[in-house]
PDB file of N, CA and C in Angstrom:
ATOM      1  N   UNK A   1       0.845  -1.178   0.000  1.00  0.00           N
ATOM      2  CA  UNK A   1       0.000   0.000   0.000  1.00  0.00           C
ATOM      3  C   UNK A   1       0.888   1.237   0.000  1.00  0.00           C
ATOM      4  N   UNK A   2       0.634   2.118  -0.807  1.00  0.00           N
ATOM      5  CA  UNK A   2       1.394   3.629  -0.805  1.00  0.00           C
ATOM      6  C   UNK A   2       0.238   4.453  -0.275  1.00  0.00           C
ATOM      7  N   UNK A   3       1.668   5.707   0.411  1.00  0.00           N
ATOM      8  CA  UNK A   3       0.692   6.505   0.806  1.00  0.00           C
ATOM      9  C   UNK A   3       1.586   7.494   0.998  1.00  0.00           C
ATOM     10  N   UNK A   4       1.181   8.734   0.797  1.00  0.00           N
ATOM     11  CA  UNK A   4       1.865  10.161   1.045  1.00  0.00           C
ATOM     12  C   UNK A   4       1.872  10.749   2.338  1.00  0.00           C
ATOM     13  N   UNK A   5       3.103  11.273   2.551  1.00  0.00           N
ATOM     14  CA  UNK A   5       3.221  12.014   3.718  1.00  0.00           C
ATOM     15  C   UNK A   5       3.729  13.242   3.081  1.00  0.00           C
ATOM     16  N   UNK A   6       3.330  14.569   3.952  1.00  0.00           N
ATOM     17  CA  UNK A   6       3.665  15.646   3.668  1.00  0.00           C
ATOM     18  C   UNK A   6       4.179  16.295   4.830  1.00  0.00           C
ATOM     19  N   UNK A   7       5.397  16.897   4.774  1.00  0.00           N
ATOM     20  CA  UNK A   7       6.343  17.367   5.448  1.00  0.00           C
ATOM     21  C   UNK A   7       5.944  19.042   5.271  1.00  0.00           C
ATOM     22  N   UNK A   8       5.912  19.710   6.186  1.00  0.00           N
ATOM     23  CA  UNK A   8       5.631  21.099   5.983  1.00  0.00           C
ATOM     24  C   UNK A   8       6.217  22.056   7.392  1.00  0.00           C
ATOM     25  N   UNK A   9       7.122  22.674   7.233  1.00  0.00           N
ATOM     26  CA  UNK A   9       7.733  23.975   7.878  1.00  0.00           C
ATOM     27  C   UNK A   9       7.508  25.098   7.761  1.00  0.00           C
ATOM     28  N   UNK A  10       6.980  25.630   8.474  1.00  0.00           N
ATOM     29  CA  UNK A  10       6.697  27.168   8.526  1.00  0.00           C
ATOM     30  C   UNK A  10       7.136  27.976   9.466  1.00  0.00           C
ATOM     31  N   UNK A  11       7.805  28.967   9.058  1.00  0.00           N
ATOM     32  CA  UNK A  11       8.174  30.344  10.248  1.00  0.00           C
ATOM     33  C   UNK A  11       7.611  31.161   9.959  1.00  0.00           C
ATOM     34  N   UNK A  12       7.087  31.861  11.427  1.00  0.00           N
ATOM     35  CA  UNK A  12       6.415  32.701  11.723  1.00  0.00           C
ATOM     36  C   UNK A  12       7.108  33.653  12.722  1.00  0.00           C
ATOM     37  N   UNK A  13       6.664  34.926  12.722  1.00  0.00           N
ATOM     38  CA  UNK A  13       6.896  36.030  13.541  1.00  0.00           C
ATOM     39  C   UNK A  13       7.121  34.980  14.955  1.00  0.00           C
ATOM     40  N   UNK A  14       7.839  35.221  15.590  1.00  0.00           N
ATOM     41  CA  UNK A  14       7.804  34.849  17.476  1.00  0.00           C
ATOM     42  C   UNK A  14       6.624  35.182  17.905  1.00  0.00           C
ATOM     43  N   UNK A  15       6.500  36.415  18.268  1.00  0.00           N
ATOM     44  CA  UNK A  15       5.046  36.550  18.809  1.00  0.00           C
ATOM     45  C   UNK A  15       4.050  36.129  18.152  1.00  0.00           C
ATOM     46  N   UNK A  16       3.671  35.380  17.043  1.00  0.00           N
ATOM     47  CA  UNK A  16       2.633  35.279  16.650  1.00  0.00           C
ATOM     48  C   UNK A  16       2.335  33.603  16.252  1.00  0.00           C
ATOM     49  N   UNK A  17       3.765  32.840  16.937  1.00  0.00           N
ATOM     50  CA  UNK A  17       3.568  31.118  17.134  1.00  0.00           C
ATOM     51  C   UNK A  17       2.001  30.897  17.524  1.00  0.00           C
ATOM     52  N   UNK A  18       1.276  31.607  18.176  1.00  0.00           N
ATOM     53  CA  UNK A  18       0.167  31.051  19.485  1.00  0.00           C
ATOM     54  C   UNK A  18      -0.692  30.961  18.132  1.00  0.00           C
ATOM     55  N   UNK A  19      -1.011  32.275  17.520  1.00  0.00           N
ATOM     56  CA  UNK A  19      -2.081  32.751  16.214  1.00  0.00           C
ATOM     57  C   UNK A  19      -1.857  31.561  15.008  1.00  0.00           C
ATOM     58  N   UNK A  20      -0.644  31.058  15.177  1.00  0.00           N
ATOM     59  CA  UNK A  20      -0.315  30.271  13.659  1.00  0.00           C
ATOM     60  C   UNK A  20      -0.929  29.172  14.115  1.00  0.00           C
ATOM     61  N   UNK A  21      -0.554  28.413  15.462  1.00  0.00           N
ATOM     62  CA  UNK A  21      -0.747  27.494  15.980  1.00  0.00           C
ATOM     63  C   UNK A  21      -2.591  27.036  16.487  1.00  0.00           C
ATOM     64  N   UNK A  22      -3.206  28.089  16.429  1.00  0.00           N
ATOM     65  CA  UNK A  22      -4.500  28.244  16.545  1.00  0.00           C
ATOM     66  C   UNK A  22      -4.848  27.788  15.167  1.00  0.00           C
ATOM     67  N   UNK A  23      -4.612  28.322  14.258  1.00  0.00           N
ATOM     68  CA  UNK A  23      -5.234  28.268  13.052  1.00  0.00           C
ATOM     69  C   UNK A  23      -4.556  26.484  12.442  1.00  0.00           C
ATOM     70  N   UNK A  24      -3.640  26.462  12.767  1.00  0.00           N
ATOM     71  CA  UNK A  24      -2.961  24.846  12.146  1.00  0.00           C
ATOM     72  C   UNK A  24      -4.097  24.006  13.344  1.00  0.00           C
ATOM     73  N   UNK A  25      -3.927  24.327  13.972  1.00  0.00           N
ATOM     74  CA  UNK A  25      -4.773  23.369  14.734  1.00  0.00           C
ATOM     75  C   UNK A  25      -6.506  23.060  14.446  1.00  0.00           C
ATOM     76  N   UNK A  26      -7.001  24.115  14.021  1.00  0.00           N
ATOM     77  CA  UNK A  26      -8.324  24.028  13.635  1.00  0.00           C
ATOM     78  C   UNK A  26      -7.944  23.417  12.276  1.00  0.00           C
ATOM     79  N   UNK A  27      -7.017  23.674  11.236  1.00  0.00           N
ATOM     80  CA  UNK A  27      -6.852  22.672  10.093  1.00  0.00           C
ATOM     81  C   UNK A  27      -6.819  21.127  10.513  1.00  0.00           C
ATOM     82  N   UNK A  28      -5.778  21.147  11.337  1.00  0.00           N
ATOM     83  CA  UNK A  28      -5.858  19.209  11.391  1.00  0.00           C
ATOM     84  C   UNK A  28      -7.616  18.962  11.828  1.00  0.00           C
ATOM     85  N   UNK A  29      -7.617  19.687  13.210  1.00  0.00           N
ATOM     86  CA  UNK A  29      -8.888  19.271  13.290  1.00  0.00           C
ATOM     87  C   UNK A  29      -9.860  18.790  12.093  1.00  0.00           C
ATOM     88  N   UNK A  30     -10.466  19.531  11.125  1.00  0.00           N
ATOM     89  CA  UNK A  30     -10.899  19.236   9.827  1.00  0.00           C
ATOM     90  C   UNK A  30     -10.238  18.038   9.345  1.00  0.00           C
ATOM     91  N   UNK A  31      -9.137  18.419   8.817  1.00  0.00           N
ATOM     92  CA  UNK A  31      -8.485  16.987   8.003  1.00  0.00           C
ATOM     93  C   UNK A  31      -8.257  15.984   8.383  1.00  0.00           C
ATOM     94  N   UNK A  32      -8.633  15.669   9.910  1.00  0.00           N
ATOM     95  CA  UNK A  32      -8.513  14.426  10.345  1.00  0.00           C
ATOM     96  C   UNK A  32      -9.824  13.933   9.752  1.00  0.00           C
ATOM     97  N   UNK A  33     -10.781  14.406   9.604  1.00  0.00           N
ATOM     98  CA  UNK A  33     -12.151  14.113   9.316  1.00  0.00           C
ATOM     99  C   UNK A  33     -12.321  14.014   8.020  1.00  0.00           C
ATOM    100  N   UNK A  34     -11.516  14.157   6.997  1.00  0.00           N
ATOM    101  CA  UNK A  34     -11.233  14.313   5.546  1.00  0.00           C
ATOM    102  C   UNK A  34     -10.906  12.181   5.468  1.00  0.00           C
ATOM    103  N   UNK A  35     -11.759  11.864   3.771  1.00  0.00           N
ATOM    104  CA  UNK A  35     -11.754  11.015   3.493  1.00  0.00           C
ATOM    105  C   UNK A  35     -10.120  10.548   2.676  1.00  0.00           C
ATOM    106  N   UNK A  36      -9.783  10.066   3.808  1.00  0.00           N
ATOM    107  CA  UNK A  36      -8.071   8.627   3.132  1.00  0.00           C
ATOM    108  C   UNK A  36      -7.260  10.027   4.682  1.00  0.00           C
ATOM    109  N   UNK A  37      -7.395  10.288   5.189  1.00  0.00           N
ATOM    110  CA  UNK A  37      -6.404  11.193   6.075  1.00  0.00           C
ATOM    111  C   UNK A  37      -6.085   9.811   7.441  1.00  0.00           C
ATOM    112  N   UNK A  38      -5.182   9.557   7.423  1.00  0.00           N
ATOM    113  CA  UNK A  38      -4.521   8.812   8.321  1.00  0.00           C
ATOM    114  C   UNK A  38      -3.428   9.343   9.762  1.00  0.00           C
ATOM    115  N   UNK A  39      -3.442  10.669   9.588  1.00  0.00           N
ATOM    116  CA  UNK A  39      -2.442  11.402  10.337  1.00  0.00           C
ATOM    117  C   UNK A  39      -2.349  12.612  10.222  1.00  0.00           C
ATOM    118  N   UNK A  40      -2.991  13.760  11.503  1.00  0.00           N
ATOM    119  CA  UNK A  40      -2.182  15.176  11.030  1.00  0.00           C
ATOM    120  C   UNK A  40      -1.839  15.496  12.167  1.00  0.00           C
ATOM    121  N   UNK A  41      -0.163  15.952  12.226  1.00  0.00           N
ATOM    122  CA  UNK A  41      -0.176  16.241  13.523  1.00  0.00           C
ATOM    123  C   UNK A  41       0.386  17.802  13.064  1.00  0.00           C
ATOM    124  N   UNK A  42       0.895  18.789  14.413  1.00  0.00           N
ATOM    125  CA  UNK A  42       1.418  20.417  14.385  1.00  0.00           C
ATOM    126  C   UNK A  42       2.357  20.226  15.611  1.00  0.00           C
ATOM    127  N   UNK A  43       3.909  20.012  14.799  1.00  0.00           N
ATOM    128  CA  UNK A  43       4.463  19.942  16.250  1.00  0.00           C
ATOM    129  C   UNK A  43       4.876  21.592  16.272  1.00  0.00           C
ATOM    130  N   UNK A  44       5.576  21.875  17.429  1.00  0.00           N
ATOM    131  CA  UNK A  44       6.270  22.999  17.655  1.00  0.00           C
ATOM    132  C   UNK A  44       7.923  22.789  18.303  1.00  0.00           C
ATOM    133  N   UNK A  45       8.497  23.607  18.338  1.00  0.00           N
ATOM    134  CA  UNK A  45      10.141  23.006  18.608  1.00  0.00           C
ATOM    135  C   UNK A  45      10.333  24.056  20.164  1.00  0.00           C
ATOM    136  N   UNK A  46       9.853  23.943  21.077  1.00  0.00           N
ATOM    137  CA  UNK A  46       9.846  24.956  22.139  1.00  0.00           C
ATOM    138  C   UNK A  46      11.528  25.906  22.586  1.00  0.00           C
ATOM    139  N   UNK A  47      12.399  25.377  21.647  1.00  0.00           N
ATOM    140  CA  UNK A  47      13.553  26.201  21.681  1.00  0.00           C
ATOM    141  C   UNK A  47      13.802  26.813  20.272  1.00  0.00           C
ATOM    142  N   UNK A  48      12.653  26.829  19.208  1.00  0.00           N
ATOM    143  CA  UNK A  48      12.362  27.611  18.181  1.00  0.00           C
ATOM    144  C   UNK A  48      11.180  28.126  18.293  1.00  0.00           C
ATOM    145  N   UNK A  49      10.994  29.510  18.846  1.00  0.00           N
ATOM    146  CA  UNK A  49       9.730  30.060  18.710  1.00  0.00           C
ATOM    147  C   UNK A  49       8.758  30.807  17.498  1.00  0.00           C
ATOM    148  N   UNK A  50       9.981  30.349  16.438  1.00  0.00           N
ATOM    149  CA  UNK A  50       9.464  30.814  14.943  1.00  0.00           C
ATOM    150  C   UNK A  50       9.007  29.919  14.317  1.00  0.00           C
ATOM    151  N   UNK A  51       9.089  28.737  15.043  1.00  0.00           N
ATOM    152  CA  UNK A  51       8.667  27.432  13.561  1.00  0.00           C
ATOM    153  C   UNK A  51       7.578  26.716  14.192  1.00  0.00           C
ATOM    154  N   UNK A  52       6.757  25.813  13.420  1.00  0.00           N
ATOM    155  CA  UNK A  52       6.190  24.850  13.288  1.00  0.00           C
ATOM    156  C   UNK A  52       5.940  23.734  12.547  1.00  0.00           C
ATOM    157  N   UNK A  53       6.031  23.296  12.449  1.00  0.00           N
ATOM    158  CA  UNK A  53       6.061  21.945  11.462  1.00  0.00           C
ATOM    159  C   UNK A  53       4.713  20.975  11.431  1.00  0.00           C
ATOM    160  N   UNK A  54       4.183  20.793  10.133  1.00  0.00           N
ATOM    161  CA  UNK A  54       3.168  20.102   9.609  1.00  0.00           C
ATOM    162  C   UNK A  54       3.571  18.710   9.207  1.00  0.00           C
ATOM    163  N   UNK A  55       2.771  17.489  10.018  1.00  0.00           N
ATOM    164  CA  UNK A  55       3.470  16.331   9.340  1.00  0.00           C
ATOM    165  C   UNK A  55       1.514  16.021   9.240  1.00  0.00           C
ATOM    166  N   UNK A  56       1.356  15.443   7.963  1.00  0.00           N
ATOM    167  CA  UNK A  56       0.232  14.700   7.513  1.00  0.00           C
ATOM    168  C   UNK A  56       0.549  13.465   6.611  1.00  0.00           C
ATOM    169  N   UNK A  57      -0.646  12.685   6.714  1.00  0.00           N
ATOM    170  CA  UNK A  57      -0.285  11.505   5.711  1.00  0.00           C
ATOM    171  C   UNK A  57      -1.447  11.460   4.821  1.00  0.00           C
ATOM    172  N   UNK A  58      -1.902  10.734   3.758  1.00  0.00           N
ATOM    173  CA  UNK A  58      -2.964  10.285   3.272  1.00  0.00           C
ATOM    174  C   UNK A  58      -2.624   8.972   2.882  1.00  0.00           C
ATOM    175  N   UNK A  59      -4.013   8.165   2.573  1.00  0.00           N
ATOM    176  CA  UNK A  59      -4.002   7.192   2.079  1.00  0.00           C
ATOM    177  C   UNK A  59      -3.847   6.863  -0.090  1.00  0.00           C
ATOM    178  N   UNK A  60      -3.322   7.742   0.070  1.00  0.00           N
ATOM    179  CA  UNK A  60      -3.727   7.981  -1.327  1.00  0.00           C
ATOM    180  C   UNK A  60      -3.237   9.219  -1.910  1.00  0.00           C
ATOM    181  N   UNK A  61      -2.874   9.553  -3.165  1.00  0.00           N
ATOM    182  CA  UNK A  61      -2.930  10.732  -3.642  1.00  0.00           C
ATOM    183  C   UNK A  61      -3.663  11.394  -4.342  1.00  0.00           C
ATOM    184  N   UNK A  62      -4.790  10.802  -4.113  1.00  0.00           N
ATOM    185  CA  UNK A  62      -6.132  11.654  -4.959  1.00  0.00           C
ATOM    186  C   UNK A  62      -6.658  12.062  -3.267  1.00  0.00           C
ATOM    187  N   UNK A  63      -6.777  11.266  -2.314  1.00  0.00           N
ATOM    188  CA  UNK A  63      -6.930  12.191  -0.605  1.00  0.00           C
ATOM    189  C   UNK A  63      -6.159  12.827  -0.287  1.00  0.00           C
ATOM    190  N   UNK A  64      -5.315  13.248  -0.635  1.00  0.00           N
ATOM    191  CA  UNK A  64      -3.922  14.794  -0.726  1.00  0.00           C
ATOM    192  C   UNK A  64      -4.618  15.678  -2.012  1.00  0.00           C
ATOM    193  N   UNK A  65      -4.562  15.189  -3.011  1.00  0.00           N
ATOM    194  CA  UNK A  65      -5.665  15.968  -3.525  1.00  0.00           C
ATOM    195  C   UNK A  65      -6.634  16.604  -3.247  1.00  0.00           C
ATOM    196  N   UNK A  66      -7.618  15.837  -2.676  1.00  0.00           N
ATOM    197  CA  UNK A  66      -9.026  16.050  -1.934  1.00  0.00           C
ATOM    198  C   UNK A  66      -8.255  17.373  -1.017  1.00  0.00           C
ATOM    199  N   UNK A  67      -7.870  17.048  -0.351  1.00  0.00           N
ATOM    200  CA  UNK A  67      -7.090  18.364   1.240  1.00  0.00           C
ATOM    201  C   UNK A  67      -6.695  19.795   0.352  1.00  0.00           C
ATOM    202  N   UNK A  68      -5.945  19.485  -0.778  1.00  0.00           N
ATOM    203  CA  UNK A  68      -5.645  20.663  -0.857  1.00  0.00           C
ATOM    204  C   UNK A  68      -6.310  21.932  -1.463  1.00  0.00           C
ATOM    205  N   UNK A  69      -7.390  21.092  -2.441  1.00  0.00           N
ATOM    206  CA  UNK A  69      -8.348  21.248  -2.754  1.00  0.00           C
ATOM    207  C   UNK A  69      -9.590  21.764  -1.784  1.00  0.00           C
ATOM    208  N   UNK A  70      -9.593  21.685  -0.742  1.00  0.00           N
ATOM    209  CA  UNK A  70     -10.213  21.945   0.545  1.00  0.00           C
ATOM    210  C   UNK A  70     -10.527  23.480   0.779  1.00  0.00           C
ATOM    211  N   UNK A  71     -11.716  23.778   1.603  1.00  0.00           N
ATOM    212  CA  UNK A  71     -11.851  24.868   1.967  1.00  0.00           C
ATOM    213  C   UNK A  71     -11.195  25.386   3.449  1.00  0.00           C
ATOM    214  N   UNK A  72     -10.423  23.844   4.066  1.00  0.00           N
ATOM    215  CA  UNK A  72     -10.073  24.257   4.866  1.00  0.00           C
ATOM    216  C   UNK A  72      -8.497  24.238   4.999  1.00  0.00           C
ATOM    217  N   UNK A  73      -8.030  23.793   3.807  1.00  0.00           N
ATOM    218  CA  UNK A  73      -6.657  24.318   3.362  1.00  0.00           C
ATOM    219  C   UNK A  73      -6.322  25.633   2.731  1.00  0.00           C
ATOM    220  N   UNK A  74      -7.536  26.150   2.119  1.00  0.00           N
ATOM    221  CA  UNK A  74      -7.385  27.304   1.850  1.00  0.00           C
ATOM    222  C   UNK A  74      -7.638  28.583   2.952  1.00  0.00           C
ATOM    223  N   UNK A  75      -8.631  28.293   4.049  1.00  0.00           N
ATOM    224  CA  UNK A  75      -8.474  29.100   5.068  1.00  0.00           C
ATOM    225  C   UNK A  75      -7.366  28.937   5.922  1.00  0.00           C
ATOM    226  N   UNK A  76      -6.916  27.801   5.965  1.00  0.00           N
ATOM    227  CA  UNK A  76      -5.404  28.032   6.787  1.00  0.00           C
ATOM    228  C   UNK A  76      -4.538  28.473   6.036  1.00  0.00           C
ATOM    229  N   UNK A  77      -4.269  28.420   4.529  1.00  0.00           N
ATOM    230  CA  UNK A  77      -3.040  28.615   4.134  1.00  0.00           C
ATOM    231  C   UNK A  77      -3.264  30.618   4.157  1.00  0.00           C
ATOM    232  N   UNK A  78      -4.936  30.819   3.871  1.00  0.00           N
ATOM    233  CA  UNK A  78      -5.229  32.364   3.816  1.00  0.00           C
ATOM    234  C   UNK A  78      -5.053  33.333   5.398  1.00  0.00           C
ATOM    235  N   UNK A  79      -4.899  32.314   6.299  1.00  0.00           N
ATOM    236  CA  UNK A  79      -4.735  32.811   7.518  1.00  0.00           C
ATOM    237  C   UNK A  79      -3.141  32.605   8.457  1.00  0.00           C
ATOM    238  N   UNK A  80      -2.292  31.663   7.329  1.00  0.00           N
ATOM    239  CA  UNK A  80      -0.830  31.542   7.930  1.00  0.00           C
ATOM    240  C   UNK A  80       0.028  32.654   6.889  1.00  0.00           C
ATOM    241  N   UNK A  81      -0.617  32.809   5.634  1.00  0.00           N
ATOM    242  CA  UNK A  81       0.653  34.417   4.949  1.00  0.00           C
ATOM    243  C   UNK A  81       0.362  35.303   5.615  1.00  0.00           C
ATOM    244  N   UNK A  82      -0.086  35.785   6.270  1.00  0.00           N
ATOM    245  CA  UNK A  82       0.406  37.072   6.814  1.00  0.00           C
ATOM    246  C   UNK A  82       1.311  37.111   8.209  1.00  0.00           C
ATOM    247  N   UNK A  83       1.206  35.995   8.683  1.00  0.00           N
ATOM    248  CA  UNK A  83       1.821  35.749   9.696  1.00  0.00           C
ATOM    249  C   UNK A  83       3.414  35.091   9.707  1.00  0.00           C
ATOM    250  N   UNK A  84       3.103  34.696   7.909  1.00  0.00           N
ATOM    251  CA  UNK A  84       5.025  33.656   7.610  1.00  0.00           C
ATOM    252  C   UNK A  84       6.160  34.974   7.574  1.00  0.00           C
ATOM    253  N   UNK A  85       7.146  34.738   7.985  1.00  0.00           N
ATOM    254  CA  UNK A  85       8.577  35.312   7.508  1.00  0.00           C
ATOM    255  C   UNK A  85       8.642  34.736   6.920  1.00  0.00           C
ATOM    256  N   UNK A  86       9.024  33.587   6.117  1.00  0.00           N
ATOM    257  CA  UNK A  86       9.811  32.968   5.147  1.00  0.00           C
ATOM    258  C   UNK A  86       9.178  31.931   4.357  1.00  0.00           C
ATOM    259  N   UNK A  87       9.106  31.779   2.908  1.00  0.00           N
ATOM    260  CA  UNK A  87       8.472  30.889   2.407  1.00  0.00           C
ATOM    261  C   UNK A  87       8.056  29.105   3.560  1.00  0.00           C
ATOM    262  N   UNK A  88       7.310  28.715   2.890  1.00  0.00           N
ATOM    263  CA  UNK A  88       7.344  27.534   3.620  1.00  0.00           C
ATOM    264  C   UNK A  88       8.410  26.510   2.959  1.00  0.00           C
ATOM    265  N   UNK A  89       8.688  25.521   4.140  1.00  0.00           N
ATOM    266  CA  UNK A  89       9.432  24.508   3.201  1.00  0.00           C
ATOM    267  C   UNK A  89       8.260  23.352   3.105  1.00  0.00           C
ATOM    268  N   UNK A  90       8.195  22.840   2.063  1.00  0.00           N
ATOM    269  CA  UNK A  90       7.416  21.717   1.424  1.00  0.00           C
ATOM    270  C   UNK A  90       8.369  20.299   1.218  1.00  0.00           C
ATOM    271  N   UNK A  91       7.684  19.288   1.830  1.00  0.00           N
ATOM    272  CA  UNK A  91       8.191  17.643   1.509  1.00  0.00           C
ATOM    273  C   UNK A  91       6.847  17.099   0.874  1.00  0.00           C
ATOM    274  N   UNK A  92       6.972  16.133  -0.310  1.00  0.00           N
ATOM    275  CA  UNK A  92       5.871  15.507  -0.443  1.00  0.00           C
ATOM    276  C   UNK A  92       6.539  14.219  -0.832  1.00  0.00           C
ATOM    277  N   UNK A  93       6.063  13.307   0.104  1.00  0.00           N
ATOM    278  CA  UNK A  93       7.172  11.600   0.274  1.00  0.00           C
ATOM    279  C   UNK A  93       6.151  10.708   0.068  1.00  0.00           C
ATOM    280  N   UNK A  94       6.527   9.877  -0.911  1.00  0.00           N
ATOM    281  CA  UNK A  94       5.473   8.159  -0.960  1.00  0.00           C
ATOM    282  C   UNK A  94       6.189   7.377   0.209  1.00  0.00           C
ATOM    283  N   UNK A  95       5.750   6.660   0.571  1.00  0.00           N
ATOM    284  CA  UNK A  95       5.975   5.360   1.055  1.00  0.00           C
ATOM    285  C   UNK A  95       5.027   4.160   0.701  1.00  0.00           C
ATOM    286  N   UNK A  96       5.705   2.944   1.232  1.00  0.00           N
ATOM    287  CA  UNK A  96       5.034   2.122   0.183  1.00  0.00           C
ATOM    288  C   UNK A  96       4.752   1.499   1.975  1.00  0.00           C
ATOM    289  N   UNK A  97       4.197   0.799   2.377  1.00  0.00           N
ATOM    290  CA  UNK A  97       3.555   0.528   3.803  1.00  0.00           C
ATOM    291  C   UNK A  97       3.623  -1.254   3.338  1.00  0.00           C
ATOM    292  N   UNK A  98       4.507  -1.624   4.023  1.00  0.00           N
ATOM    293  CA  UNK A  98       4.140  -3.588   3.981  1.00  0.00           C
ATOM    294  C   UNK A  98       3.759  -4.009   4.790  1.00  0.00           C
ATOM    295  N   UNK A  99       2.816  -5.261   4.480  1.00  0.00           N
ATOM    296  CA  UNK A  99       2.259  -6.429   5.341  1.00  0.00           C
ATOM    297  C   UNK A  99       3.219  -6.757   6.120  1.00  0.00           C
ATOM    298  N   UNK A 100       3.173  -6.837   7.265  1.00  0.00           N
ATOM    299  CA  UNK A 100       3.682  -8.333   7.812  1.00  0.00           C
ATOM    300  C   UNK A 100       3.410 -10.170   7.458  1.00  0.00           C
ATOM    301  N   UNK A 101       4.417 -10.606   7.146  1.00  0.00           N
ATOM    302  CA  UNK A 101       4.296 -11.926   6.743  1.00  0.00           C
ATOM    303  C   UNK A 101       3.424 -12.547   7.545  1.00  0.00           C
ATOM    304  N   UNK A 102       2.463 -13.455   7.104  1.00  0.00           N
ATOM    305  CA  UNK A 102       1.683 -14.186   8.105  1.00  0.00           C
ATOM    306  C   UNK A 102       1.516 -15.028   8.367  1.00  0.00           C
TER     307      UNK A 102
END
C-alpha cells in the first residue's frame, strides 16, 4: 500500500507562534475528518519560537488531492501568509507501507 506524507515547515513572527498554531490546529482538526487522512499532527520546537512543522499523511494521492483542494486548506493557508517570515518549506514523500508476513 502507498501513501503520502507531507512534510511542511513554517516560520512565523515569534510573537505570533500562538495565532499560527491556533489556526494549524483548527486545520488538522478538519483533516482528520477528511476522506483517506490517516495522520495530522502540528508539532512545535519549544527552543524555536518561529517554527512549526506540519506532518500529515494520506491514504492515497487523490486524498492529498481532496485536502488541498479543501476549503479548509485554503483558510489556513489564507490565515498563515500574513503571519510567515519565510516561504514555507514543502516535503511531499510516498511510502510504500508492507504487510507483515503471516
Amino acid at each position: 500500500m502507498t501513501q503520502i506524507l507531507a512534510l511542511i515547515d513554517v516560520t512565523v513572527a515569534p510573537d505570533k507562534r500562538a495565532e499560527a498554531q491556533a489556526i494549524l490546529d483548527i486545520d488538522a482538526a478538519e483533516a482528520r475528518e477528511m476522506p483517506g487522512n490517516v495522520a495530522f499532527d502540528v508539532l512545535t520546537d519549544p527552543h524555536a519560537p518561529d517554527r512549526l512543522r506540519l506532518e500529515h499523511g494520506w491514504s492515497d494521492a487523490a486524498s492529498f488531492e481532496g485536502y488541498l483542494a479543501s476549503d479548509a486548506f485554503a483558510r489556513a493557508l489564507a490565515g498563515l501568509k500574513p503571519l510567515m517570515i519565510a516561504p514555507p518549506i514543502s516535503q511531499r514523500l510516498v511510502t510504500t507501507l508492507y504487510a507483515p508476513d503471516a
